[in-house]
C-alpha atoms as a PDB file:
ATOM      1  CA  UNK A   1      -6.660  29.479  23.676  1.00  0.00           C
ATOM      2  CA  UNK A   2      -6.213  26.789  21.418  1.00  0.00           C
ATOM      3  CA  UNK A   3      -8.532  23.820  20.031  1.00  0.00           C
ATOM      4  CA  UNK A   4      -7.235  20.118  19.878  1.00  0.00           C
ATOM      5  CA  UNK A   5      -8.143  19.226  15.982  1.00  0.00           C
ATOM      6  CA  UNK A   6     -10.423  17.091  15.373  1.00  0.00           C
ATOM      7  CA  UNK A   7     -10.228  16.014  11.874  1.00  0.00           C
ATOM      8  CA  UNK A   8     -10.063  12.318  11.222  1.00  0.00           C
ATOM      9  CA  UNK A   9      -6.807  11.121  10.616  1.00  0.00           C
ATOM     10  CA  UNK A  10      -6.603  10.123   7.196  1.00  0.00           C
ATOM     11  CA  UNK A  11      -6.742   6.123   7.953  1.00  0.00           C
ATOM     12  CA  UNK A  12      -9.895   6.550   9.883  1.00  0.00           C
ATOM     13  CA  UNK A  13     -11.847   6.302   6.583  1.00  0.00           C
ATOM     14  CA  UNK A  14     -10.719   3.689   5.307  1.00  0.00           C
ATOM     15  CA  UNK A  15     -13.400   1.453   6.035  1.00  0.00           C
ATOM     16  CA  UNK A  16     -15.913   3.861   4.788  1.00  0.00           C
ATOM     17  CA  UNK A  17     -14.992   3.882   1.379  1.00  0.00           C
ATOM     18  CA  UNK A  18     -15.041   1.514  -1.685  1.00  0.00           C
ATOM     19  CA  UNK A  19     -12.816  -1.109  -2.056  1.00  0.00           C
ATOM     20  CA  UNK A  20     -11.204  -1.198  -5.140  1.00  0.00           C
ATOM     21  CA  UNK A  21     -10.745  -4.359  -7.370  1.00  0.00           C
ATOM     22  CA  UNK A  22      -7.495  -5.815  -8.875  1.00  0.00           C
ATOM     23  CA  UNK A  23      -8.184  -7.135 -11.857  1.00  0.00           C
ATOM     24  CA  UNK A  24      -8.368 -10.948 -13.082  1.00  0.00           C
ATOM     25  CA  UNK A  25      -4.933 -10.903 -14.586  1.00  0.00           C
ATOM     26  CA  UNK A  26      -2.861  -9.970 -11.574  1.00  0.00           C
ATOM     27  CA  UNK A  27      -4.925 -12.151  -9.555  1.00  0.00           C
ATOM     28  CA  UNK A  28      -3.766 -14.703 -11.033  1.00  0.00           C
ATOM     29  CA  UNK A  29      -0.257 -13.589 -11.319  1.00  0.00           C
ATOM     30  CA  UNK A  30      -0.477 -13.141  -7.651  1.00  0.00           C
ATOM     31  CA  UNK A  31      -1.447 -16.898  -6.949  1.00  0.00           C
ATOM     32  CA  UNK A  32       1.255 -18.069  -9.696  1.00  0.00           C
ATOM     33  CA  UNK A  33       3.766 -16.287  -7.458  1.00  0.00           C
ATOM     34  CA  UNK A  34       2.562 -17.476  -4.335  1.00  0.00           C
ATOM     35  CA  UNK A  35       2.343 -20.732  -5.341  1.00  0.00           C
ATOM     36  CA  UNK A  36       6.067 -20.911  -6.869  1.00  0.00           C
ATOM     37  CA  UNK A  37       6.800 -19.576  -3.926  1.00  0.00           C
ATOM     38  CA  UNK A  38       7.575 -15.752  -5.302  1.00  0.00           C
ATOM     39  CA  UNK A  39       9.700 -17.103  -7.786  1.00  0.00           C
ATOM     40  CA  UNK A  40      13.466 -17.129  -8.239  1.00  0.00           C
ATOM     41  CA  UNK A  41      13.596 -15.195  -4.801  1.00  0.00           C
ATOM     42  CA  UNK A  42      12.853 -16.843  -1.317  1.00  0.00           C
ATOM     43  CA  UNK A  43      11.251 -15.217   1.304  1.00  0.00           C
ATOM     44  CA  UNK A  44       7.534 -14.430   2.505  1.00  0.00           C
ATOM     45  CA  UNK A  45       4.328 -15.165   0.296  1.00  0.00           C
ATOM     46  CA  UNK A  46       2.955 -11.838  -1.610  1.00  0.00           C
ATOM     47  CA  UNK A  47       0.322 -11.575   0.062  1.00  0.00           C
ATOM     48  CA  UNK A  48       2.082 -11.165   4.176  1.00  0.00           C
ATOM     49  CA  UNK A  49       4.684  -8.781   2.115  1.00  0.00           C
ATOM     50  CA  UNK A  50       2.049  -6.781   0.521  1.00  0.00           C
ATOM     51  CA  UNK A  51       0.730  -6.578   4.197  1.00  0.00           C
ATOM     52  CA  UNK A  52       3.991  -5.858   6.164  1.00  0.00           C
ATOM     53  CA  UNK A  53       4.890  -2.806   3.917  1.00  0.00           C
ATOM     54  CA  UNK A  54       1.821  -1.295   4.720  1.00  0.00           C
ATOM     55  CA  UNK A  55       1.727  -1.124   8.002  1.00  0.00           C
ATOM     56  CA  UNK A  56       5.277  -0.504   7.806  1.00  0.00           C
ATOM     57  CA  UNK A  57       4.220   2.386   5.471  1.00  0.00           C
ATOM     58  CA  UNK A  58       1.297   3.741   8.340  1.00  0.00           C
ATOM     59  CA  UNK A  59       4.116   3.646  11.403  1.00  0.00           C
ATOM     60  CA  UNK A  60       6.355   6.007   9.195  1.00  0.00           C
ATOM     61  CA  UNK A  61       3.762   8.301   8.334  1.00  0.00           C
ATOM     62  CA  UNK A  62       2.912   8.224  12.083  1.00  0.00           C
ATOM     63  CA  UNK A  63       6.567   9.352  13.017  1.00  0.00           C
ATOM     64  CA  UNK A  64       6.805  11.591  10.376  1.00  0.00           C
ATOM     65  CA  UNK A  65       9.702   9.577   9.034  1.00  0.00           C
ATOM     66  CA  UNK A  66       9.651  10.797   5.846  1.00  0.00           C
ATOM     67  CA  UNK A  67      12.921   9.005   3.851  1.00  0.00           C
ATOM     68  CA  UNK A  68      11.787   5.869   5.925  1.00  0.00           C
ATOM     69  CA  UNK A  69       8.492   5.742   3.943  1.00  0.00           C
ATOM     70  CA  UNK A  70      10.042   7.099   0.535  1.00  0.00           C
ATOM     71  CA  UNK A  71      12.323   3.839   0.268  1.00  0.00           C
ATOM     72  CA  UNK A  72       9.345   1.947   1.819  1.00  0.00           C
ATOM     73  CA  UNK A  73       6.963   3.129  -0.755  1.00  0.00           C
ATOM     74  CA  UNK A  74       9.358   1.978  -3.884  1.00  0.00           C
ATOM     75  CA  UNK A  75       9.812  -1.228  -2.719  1.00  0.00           C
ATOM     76  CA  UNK A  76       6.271  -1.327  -2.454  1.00  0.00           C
ATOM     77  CA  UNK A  77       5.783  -0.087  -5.890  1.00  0.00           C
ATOM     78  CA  UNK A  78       8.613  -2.822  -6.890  1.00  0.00           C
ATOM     79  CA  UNK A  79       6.588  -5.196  -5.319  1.00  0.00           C
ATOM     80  CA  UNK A  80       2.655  -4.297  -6.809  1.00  0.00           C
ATOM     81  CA  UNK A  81       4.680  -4.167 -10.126  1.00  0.00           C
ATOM     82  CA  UNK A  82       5.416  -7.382  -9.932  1.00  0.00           C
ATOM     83  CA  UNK A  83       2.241  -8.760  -8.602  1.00  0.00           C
ATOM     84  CA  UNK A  84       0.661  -6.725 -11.703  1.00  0.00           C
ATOM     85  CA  UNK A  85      -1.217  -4.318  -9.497  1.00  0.00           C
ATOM     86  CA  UNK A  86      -0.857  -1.393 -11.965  1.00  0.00           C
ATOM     87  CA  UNK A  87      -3.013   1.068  -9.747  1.00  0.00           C
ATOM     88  CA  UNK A  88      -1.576   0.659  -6.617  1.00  0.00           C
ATOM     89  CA  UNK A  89       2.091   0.840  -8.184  1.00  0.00           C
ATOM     90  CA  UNK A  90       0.702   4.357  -9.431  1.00  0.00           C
ATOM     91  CA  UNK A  91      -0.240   5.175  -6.230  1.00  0.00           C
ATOM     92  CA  UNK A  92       2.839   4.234  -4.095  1.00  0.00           C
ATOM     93  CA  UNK A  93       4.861   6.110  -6.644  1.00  0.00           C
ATOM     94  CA  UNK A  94       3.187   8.814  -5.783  1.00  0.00           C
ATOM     95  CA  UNK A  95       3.373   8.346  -1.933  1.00  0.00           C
ATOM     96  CA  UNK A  96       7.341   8.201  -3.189  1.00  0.00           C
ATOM     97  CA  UNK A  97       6.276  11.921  -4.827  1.00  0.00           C
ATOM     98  CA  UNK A  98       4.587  13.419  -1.557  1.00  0.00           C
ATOM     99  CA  UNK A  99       7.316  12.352   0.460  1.00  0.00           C
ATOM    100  CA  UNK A 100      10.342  13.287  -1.772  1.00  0.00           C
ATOM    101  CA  UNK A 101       8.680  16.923  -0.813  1.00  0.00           C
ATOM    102  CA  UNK A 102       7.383  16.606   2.190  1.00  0.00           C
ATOM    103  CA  UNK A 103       4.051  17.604   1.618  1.00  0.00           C
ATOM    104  CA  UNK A 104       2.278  16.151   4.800  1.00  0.00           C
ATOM    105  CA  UNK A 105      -1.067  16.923   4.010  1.00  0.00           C
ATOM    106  CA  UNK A 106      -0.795  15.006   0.499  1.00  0.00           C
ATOM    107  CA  UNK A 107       0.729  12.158   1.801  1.00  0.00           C
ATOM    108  CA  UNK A 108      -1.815  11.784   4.602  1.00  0.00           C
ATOM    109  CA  UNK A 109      -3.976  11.219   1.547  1.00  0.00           C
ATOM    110  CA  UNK A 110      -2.000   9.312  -0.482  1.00  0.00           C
ATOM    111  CA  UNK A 111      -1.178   6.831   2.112  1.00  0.00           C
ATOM    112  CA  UNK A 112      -5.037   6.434   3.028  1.00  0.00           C
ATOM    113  CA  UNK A 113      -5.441   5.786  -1.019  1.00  0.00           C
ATOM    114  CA  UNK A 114      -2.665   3.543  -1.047  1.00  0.00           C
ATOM    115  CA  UNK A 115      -4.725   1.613   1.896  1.00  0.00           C
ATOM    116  CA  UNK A 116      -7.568   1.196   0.199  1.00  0.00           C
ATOM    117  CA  UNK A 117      -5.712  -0.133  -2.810  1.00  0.00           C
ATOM    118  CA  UNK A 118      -3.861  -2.697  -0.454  1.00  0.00           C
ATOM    119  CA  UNK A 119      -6.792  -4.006   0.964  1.00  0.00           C
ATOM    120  CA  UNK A 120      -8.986  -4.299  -2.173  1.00  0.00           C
ATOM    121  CA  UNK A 121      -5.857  -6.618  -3.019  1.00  0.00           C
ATOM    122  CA  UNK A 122      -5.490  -8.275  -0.164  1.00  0.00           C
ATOM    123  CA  UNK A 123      -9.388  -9.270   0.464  1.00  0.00           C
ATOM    124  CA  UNK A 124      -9.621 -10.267  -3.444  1.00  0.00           C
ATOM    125  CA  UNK A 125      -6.547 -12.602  -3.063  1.00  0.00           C
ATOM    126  CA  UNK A 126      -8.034 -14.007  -0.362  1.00  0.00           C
ATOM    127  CA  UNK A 127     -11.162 -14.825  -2.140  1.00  0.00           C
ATOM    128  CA  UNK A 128      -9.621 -16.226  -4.697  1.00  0.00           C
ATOM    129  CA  UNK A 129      -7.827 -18.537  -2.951  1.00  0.00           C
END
């Protein structure tokens, strides 16, 4: 006979944990790049991007898509790289690690970390205008 698990998926703690804090510098980047509308490049503010990858990122992990999230996760490092969000670049690189070889477990984790790292930017932008 066999148990269901019944470990938390990895997203589940999210809320439970810290949010951690971008720091003044790319805040402001961020609104600079907002506000000139991303810069030479047209399409959505930083903010809904930095949003769409990550869900984007949480439905791959989901179906175990593996390349999906690899290329997802390096345009979102492209992306916190150019907001200045040094930490959260670090971690999406190494979602792009966890995935390259397909460790499951670790990028269960990492993609929870890179969650946390997302929001923390995403609620700071937002109180800062």
């Amino acid at each position: 006979m066999s148990c269901p698990d019944t470990r938390p998926a990895p997203h589940a703690l999210v809320p439970l944990m810290p949010l951690p804090e971008p720091s003044p510098q790319a805040l402001l980047r961020a609104r600079l790049l907002a506000a000139l509308g991303g810069g030479a490049r047209r399409g959505p503010p930083p903010s809904v991007e930095l949003r769409t990858r990550m869900m984007r990122l949480e439905a791959h992990l989901a179906a175990c898509a593996f390349g999906r999230l690899r290329a997802d996760a390096r345009g979102l490092r492209r992306l916190a790289l150019r907001l200045g969000l040094s930490e959260m670049a670090r971690v999406a690189a190494s979602v792009e690690e966890c995935a390259a070889r397909g460790d499951a477990a670790a990028l269960g984790a990492t993609v929870a970390r890179l969650g946390r790292c997302g929001a923390g930017a995403l609620s700071a932008l937002r109180r800062s205008g």
